[in-house]
C-alpha atoms as a PDB file:
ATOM      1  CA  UNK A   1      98.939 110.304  55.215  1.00  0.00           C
ATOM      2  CA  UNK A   2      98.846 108.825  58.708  1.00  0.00           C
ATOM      3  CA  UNK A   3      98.804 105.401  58.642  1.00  0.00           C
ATOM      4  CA  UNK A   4      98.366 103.092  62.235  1.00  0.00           C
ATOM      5  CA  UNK A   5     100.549 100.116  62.431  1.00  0.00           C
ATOM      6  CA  UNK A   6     100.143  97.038  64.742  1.00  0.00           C
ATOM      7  CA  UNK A   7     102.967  95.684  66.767  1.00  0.00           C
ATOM      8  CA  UNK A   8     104.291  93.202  63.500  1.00  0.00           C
ATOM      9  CA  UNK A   9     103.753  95.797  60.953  1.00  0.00           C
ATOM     10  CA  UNK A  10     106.138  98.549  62.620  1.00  0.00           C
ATOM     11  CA  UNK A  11     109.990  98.930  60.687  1.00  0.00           C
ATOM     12  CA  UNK A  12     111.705  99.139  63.923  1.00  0.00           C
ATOM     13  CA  UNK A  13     114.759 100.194  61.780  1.00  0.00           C
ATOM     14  CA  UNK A  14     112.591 102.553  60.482  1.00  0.00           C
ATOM     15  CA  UNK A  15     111.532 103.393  63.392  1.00  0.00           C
ATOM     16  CA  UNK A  16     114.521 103.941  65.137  1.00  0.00           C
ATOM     17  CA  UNK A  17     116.295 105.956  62.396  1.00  0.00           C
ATOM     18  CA  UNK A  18     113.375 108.440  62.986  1.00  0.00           C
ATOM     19  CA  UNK A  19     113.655 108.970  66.693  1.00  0.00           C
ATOM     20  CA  UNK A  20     117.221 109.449  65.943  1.00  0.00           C
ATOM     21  CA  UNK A  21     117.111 112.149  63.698  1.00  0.00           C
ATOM     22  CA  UNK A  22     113.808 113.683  65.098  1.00  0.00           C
ATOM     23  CA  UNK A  23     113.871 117.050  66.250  1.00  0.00           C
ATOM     24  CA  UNK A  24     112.784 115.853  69.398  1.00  0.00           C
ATOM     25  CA  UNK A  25     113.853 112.372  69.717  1.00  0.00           C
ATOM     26  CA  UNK A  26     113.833 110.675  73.453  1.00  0.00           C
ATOM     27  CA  UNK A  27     115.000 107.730  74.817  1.00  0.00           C
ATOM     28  CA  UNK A  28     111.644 106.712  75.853  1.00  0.00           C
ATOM     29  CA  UNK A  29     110.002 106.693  72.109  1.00  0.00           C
ATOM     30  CA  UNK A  30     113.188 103.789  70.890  1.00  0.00           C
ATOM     31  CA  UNK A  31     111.912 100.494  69.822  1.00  0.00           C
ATOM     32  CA  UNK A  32     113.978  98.838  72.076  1.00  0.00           C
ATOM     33  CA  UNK A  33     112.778 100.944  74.866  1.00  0.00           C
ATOM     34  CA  UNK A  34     108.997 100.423  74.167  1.00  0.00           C
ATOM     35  CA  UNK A  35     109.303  96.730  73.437  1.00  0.00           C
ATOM     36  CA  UNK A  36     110.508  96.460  77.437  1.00  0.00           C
ATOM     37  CA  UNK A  37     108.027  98.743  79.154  1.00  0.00           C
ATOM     38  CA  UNK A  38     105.147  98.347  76.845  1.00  0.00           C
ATOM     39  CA  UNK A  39     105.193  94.616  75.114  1.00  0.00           C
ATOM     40  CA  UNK A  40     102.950  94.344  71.949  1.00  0.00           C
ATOM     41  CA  UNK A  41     102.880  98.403  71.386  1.00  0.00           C
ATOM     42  CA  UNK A  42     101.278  99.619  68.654  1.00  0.00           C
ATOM     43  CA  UNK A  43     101.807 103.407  66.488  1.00  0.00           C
ATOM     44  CA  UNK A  44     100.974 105.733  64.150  1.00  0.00           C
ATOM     45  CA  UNK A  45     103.404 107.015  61.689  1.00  0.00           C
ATOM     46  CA  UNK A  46     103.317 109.596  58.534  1.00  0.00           C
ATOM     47  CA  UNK A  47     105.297 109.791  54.862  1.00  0.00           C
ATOM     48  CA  UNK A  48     107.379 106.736  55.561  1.00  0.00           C
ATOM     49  CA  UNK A  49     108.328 107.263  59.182  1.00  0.00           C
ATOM     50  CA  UNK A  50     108.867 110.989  58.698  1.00  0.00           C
ATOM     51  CA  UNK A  51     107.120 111.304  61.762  1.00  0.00           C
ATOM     52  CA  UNK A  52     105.663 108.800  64.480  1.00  0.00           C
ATOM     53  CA  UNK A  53     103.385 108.261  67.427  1.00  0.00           C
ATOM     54  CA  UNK A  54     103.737 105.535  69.950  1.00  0.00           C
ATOM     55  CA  UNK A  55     100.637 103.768  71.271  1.00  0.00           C
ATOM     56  CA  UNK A  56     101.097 102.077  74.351  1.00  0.00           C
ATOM     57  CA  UNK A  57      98.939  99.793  74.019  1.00  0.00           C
ATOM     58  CA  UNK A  58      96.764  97.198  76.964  1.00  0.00           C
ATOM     59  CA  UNK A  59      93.238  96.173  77.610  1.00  0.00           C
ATOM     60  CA  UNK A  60      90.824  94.973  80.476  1.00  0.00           C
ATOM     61  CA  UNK A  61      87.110  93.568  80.558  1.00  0.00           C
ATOM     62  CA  UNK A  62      87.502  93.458  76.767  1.00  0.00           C
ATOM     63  CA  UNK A  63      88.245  97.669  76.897  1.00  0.00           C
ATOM     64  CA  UNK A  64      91.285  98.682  74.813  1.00  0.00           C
ATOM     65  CA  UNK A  65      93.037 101.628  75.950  1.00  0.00           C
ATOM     66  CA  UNK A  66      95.612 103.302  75.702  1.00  0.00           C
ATOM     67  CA  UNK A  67      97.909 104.607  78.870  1.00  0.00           C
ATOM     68  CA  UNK A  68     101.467 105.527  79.731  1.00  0.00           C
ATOM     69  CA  UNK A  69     103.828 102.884  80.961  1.00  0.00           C
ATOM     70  CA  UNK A  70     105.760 103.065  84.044  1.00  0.00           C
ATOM     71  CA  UNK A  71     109.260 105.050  83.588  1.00  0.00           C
ATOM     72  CA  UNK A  72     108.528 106.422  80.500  1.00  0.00           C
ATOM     73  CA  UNK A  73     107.426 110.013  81.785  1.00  0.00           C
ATOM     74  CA  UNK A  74     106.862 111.584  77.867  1.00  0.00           C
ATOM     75  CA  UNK A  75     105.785 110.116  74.436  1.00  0.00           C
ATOM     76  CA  UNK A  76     103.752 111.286  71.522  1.00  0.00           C
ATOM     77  CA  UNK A  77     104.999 112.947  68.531  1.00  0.00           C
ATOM     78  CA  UNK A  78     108.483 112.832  66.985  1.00  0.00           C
ATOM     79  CA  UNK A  79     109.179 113.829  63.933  1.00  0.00           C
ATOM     80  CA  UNK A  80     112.209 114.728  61.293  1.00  0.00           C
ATOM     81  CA  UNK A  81     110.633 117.906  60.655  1.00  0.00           C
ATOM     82  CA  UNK A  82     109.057 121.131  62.897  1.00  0.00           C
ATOM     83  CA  UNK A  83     106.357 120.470  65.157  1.00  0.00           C
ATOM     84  CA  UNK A  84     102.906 122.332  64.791  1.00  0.00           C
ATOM     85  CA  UNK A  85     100.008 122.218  66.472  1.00  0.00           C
ATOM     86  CA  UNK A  86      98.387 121.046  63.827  1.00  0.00           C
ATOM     87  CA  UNK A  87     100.459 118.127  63.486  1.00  0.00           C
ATOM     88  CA  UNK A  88      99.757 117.009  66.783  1.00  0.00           C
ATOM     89  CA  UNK A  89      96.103 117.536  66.133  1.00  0.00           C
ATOM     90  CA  UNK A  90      95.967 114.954  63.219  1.00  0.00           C
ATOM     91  CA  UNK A  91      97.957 112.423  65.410  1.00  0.00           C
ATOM     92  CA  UNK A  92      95.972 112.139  68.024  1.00  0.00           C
ATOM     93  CA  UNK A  93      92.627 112.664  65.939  1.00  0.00           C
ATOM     94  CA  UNK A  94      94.171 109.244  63.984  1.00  0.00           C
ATOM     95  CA  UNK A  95      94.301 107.264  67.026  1.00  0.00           C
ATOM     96  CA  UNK A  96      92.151 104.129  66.053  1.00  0.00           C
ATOM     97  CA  UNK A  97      88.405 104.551  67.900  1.00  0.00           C
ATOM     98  CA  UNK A  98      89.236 101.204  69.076  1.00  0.00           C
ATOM     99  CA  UNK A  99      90.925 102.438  71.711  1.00  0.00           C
ATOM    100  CA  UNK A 100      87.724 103.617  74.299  1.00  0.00           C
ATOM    101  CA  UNK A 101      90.489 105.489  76.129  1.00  0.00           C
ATOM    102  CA  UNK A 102      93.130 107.155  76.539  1.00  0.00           C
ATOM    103  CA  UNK A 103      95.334 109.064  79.030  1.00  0.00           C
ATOM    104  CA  UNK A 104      98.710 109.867  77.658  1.00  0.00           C
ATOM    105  CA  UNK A 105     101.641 111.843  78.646  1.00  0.00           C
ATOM    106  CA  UNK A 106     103.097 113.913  75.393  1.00  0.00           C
ATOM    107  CA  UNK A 107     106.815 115.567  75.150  1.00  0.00           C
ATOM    108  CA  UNK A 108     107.127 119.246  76.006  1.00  0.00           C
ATOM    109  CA  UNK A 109     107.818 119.753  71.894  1.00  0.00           C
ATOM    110  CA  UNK A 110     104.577 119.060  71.668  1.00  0.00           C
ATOM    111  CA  UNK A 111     101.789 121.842  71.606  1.00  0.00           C
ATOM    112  CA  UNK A 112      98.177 120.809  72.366  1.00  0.00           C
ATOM    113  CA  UNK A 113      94.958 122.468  70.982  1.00  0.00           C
ATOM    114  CA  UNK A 114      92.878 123.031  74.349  1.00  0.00           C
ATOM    115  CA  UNK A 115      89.856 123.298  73.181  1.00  0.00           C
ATOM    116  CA  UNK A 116      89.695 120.185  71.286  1.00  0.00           C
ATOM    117  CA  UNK A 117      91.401 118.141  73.982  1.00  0.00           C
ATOM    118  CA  UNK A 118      90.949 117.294  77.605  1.00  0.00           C
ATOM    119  CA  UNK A 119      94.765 118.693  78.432  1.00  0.00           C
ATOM    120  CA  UNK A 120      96.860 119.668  81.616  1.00  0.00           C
ATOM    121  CA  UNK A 121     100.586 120.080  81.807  1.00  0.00           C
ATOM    122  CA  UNK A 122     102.991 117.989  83.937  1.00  0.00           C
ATOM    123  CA  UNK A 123     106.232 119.568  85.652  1.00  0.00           C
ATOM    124  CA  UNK A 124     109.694 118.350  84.719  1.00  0.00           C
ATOM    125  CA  UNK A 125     113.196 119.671  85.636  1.00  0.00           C
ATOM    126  CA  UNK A 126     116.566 119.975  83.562  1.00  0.00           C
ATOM    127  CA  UNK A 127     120.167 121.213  83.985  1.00  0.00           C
ATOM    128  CA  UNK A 128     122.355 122.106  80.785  1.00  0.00           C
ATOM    129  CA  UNK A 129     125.724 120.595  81.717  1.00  0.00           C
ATOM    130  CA  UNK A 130     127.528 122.733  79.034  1.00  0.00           C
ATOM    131  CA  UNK A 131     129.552 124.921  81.578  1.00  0.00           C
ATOM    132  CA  UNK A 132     132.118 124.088  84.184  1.00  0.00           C
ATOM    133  CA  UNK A 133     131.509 122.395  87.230  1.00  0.00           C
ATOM    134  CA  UNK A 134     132.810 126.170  89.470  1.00  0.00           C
ATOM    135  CA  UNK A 135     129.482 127.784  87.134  1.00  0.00           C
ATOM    136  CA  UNK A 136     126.888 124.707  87.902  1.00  0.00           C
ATOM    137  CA  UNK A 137     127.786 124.547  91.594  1.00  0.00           C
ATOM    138  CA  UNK A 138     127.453 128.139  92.146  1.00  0.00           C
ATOM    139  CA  UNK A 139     124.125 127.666  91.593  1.00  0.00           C
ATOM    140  CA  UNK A 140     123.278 125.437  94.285  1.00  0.00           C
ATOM    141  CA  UNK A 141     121.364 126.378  97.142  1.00  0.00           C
ATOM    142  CA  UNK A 142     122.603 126.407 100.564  1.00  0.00           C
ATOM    143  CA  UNK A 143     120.682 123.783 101.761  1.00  0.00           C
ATOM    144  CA  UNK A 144     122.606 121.312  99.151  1.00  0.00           C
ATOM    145  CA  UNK A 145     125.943 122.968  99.890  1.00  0.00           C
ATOM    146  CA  UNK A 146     124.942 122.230 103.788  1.00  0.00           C
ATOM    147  CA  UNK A 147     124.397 118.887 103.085  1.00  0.00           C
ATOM    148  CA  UNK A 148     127.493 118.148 100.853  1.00  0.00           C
ATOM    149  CA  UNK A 149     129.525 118.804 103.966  1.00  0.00           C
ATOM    150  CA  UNK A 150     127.397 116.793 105.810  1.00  0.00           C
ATOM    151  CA  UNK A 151     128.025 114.090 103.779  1.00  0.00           C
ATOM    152  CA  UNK A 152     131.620 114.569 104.220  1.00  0.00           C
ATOM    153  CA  UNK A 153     131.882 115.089 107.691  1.00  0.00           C
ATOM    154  CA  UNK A 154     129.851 111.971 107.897  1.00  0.00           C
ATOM    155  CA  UNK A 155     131.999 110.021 105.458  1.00  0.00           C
ATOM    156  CA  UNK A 156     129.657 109.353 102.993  1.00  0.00           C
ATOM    157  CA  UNK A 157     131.878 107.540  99.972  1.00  0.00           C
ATOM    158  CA  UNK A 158     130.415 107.056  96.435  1.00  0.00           C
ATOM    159  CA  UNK A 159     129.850 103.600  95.016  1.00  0.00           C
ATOM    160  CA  UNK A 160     130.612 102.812  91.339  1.00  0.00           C
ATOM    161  CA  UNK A 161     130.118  98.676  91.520  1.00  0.00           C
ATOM    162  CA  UNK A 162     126.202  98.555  92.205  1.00  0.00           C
ATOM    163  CA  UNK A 163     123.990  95.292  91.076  1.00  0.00           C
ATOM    164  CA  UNK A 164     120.676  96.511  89.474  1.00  0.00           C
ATOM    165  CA  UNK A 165     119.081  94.163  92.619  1.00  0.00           C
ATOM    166  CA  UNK A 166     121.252  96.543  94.952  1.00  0.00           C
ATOM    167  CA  UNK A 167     119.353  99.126  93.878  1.00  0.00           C
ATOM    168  CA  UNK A 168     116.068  97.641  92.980  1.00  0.00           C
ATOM    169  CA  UNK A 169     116.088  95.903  97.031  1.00  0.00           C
ATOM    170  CA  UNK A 170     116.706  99.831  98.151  1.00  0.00           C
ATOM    171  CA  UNK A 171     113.890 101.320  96.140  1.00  0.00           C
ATOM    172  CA  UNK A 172     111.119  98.305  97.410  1.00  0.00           C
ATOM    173  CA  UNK A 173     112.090  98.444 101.237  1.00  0.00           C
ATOM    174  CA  UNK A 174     111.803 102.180 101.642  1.00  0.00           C
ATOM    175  CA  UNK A 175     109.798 104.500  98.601  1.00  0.00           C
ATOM    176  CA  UNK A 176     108.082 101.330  97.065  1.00  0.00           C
ATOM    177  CA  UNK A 177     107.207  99.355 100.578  1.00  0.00           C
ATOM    178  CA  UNK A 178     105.298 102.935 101.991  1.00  0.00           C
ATOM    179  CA  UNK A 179     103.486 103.294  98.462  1.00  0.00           C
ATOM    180  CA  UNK A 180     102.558 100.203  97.549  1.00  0.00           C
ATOM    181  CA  UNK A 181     102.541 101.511  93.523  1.00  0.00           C
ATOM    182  CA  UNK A 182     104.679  99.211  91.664  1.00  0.00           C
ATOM    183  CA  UNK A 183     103.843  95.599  91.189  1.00  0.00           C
ATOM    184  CA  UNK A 184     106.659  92.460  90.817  1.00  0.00           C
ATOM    185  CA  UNK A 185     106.036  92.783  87.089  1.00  0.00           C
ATOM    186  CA  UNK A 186     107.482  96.569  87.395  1.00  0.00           C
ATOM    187  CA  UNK A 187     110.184  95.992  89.034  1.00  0.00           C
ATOM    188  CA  UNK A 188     111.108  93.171  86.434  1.00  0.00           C
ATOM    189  CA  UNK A 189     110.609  95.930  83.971  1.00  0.00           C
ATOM    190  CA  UNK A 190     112.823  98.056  85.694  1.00  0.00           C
ATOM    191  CA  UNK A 191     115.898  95.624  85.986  1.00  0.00           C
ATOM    192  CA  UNK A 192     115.765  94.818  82.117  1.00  0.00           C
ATOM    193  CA  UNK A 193     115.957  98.550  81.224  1.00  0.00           C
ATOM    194  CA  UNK A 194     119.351  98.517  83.823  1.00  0.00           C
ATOM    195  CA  UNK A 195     120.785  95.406  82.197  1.00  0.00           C
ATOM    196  CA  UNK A 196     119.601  96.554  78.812  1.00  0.00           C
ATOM    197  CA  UNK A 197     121.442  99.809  79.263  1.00  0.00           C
ATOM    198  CA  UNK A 198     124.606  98.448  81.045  1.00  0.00           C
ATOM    199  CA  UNK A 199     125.070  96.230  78.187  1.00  0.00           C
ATOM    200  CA  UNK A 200     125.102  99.041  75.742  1.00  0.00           C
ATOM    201  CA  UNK A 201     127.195 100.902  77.738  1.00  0.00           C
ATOM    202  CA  UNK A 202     124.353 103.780  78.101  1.00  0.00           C
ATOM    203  CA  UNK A 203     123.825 103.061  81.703  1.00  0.00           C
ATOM    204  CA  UNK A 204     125.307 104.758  84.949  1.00  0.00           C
ATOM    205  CA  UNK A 205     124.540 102.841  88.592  1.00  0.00           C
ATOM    206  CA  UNK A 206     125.776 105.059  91.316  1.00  0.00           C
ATOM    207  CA  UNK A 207     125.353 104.686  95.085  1.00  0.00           C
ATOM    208  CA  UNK A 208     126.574 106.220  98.024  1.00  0.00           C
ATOM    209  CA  UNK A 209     126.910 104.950 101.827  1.00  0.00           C
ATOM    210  CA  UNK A 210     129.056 105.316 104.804  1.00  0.00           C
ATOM    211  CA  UNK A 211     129.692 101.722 105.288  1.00  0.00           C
ATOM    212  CA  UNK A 212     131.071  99.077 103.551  1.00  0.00           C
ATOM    213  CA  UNK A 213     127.743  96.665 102.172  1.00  0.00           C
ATOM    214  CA  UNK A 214     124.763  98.943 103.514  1.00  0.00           C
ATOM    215  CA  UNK A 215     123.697 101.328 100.439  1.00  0.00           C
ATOM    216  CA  UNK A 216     122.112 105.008 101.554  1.00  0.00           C
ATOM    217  CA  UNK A 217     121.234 106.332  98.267  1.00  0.00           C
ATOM    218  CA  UNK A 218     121.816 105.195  94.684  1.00  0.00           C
ATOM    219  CA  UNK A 219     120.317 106.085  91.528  1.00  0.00           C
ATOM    220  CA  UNK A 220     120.259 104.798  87.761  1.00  0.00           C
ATOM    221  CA  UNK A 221     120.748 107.277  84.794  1.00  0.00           C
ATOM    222  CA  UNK A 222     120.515 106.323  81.421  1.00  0.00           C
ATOM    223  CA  UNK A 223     122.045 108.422  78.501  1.00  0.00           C
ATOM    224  CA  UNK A 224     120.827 108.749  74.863  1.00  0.00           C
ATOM    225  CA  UNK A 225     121.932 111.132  72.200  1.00  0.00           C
ATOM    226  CA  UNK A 226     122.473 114.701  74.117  1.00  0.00           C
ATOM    227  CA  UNK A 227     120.675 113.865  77.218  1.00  0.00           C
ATOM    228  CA  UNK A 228     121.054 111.974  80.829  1.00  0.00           C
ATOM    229  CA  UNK A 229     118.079 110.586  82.236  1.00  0.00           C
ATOM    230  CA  UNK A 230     117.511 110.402  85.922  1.00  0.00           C
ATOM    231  CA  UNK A 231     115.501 107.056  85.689  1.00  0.00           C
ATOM    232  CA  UNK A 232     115.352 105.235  89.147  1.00  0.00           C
ATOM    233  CA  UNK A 233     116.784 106.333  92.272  1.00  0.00           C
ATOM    234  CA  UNK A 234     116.222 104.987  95.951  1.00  0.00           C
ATOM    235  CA  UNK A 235     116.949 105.956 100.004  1.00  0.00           C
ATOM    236  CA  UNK A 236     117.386 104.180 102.490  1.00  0.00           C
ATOM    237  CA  UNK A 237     114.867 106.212 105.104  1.00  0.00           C
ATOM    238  CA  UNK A 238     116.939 105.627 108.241  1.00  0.00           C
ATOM    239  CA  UNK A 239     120.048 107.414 106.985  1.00  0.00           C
ATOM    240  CA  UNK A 240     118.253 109.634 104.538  1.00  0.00           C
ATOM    241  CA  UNK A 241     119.567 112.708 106.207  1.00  0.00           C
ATOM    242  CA  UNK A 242     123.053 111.840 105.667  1.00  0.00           C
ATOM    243  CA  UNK A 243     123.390 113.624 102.519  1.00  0.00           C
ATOM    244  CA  UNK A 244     124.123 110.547 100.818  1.00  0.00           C
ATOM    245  CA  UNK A 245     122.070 111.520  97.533  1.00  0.00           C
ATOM    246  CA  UNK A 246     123.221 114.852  97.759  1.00  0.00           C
ATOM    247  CA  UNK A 247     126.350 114.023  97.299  1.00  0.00           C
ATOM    248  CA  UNK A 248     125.630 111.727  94.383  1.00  0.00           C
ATOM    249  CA  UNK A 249     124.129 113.834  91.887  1.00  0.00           C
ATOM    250  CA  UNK A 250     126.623 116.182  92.995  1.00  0.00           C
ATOM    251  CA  UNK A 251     129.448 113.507  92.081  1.00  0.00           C
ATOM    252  CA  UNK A 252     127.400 113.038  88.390  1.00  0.00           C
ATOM    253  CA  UNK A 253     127.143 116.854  88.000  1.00  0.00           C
ATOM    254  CA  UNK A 254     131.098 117.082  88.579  1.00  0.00           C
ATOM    255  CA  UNK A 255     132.152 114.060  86.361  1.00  0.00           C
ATOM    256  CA  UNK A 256     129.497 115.277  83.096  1.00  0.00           C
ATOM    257  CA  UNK A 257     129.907 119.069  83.456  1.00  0.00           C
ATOM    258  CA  UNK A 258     131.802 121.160  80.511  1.00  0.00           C
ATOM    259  CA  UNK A 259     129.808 118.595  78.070  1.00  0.00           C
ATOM    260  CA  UNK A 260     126.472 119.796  75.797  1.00  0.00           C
ATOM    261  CA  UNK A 261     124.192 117.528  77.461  1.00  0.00           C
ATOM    262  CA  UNK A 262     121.218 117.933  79.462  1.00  0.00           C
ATOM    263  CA  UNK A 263     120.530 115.882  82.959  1.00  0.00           C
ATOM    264  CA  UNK A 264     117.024 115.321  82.638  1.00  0.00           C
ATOM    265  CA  UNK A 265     115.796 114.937  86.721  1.00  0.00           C
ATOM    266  CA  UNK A 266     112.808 113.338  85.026  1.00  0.00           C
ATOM    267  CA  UNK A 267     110.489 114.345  87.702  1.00  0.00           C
ATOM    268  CA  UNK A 268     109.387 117.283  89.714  1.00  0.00           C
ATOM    269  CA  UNK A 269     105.711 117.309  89.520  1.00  0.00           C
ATOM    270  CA  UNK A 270     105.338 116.578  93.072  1.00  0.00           C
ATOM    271  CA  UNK A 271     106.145 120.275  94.837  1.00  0.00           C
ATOM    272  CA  UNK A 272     108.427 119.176  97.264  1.00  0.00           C
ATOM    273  CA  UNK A 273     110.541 116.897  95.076  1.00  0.00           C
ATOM    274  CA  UNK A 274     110.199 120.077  92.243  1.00  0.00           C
ATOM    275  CA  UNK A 275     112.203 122.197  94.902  1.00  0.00           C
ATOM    276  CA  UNK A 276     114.848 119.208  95.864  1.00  0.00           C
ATOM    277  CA  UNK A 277     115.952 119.707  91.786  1.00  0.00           C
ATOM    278  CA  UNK A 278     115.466 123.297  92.027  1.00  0.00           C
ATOM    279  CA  UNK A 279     117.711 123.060  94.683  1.00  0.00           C
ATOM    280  CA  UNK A 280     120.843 121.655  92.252  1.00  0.00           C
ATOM    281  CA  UNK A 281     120.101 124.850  90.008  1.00  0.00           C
ATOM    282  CA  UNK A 282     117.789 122.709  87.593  1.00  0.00           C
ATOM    283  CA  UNK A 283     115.113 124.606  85.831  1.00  0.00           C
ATOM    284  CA  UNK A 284     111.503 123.752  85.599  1.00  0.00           C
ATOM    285  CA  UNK A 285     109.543 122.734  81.726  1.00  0.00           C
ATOM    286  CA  UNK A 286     106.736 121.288  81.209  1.00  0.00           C
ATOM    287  CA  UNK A 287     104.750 118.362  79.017  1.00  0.00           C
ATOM    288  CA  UNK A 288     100.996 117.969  77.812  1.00  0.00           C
ATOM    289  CA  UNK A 289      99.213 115.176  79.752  1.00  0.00           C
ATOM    290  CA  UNK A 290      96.043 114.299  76.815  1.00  0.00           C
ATOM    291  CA  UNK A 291      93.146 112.554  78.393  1.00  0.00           C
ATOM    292  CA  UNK A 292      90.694 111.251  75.587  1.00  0.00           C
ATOM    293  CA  UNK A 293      87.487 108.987  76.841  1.00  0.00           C
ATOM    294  CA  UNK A 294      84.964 107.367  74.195  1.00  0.00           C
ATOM    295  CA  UNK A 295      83.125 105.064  76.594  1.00  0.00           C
ATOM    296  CA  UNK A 296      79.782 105.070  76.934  1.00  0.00           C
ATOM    297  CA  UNK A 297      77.388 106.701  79.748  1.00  0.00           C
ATOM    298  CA  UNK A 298      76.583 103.354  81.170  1.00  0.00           C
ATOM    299  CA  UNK A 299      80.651 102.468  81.064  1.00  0.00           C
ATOM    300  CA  UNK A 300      81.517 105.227  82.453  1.00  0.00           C
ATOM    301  CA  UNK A 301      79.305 104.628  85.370  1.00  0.00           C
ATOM    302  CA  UNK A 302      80.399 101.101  85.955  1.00  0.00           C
ATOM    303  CA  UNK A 303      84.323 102.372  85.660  1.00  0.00           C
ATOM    304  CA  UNK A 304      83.730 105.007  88.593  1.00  0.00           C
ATOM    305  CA  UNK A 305      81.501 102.639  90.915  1.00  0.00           C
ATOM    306  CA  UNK A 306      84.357  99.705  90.587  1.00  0.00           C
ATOM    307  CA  UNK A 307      86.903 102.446  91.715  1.00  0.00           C
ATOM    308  CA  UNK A 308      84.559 103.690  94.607  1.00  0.00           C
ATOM    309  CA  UNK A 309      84.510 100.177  95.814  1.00  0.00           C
ATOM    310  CA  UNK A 310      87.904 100.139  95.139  1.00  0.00           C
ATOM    311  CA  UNK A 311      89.355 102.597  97.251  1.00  0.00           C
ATOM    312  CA  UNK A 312      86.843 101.232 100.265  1.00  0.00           C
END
């Protein structure tokens, strides 16, 4: 029986112990991880945490909805046991009707019934770090091996003492001033994952520059269980083609290689940033993106005219 939970009600021990020994556990689906990018998150769960759904949970002009927080690219079901189809059917058929909306991001274990479900697929890209660093590097494309030199010849050094700010301050001048997506309250949420992680000595801040003080490229990975997430990374756009994040990720590949853990680029659906990870030898997968809408006609209406007036 699925049962949903409000935020008080959930076992985070519980909780935890599942994602842990889930087939398909992910950083993103811990209780600690939730509680920072999604406050007040609510779930399903089945037999006694056998198996368990988050729902991430908010709500404007009295509409409660459900969407995906920011840096958590997949979520929905984990469970102890083998996934089915089926499975995933009765989880998201058990989200509460309360919720008018929803637009969530699943994990690529997780296979989606099309016909019942508004569904696309997202684009991700991993590297198995199993084999020697000679076997990994081989596979790199010229361009990278082009600009690893270039980094050299430049003297690009790596970076190992780097504040969260450091990095944070690199990300908002460059990527985050030109897009404009994240908000102060994002970037708050960003920092506690860093600290969060560096305390618990599951955190890696790397950066690279030529010059003592003035950061070109550094990057934040996280690691849980078999897996190394490439969370937040950041250029500086005036020195971009130094091949100061080149040589980076190159540096992480070298120092984590000959180990049975996966780098997770955690990205890629954007084409040209898909070939940049391509470009290190990563391969591409893919996750369901479910999109379910219970408003009204008349909501519906209003929700499309306020983002027409919106974007004017």
């Amino acid at each position: 029986m699925i049962r949903y939970l409000r935020h008080k009600e959930i076992d985070t021990a519980k909780w935890d112990d599942c994602i842990q020994k889930s087939v398909n556990g992910m950083v993103y689906a811990r209780s600690w991880y939730l509680n920072i990018v999604t406050p007040g998150w609510e779930a399903l769960e089945q037999d006694d945490y056998s198996a368990v759904f988050p729902l991430p949970c908010a709500s404007r002009c009295g509409i409660r909805y459900l969407r995906q927080p920011f840096f958590t690219q997949q979520l929905g079901l984990f469970s102890r046991e083998p996934l089915s189809e089926e499975a995933v059917t009765a989880f998201l058929q058990a989200i509460p009707p309360r919720y008018r909306f929803a637009e969530l991001n699943l994990n690529s274990f997780n296979r989606v019934n099309h016909q019942l479900f508004d569904t696309g697929i997202r684009r991700n890209h991993e590297m198995e770090l199993v084999q020697s660093y000679e076997i990994l590097s081989g596979r790199y494309s010229q361009n990278v091996k082009r600009n690893l030199r270039k980094a050299v010849d430049t003297g690009v050094m790596i970076r190992r003492k780097i504040e969260p700010e450091e990095l944070i301050r690199l990300f908002s001048h460059n990527f985050g001033r030109k897009e404009g997506k994240l908000s102060y309250r994002d970037y708050m949420t960003i920092n506690q994952l860093i600290i969060h992680s560096l305390r618990q000595d599951s955190g890696i801040v790397m950066g690279a520059s030529q010059r003592e003080g003035a950061l070109d490229a550094a990057a934040f990975i996280l690691r849980d269980q078999n897996r190394y997430y490439f969370l937040f990374s950041a250029t500086d756009y005036q020195t971009r083609d130094n091949g100061a994040m080149f040589l980076l990720i190159d540096t992480f590949i070298r120092e984590h290689s000959n180990r049975p853990m996966i780098l997770d680029f955690e990205g890629g659906h954007d084409p040209n940033l898909g070939r940049f990870y391509k470009s290190f030898g990563a391969m591409e997968t893919g996750y369901p993106v479910v999109r379910i809408n219970r408003l009204s006609p008349l909501v519906k209406t209003g929700v499309k005219w306020i983002k027409k007036i919106r974007g004017k």
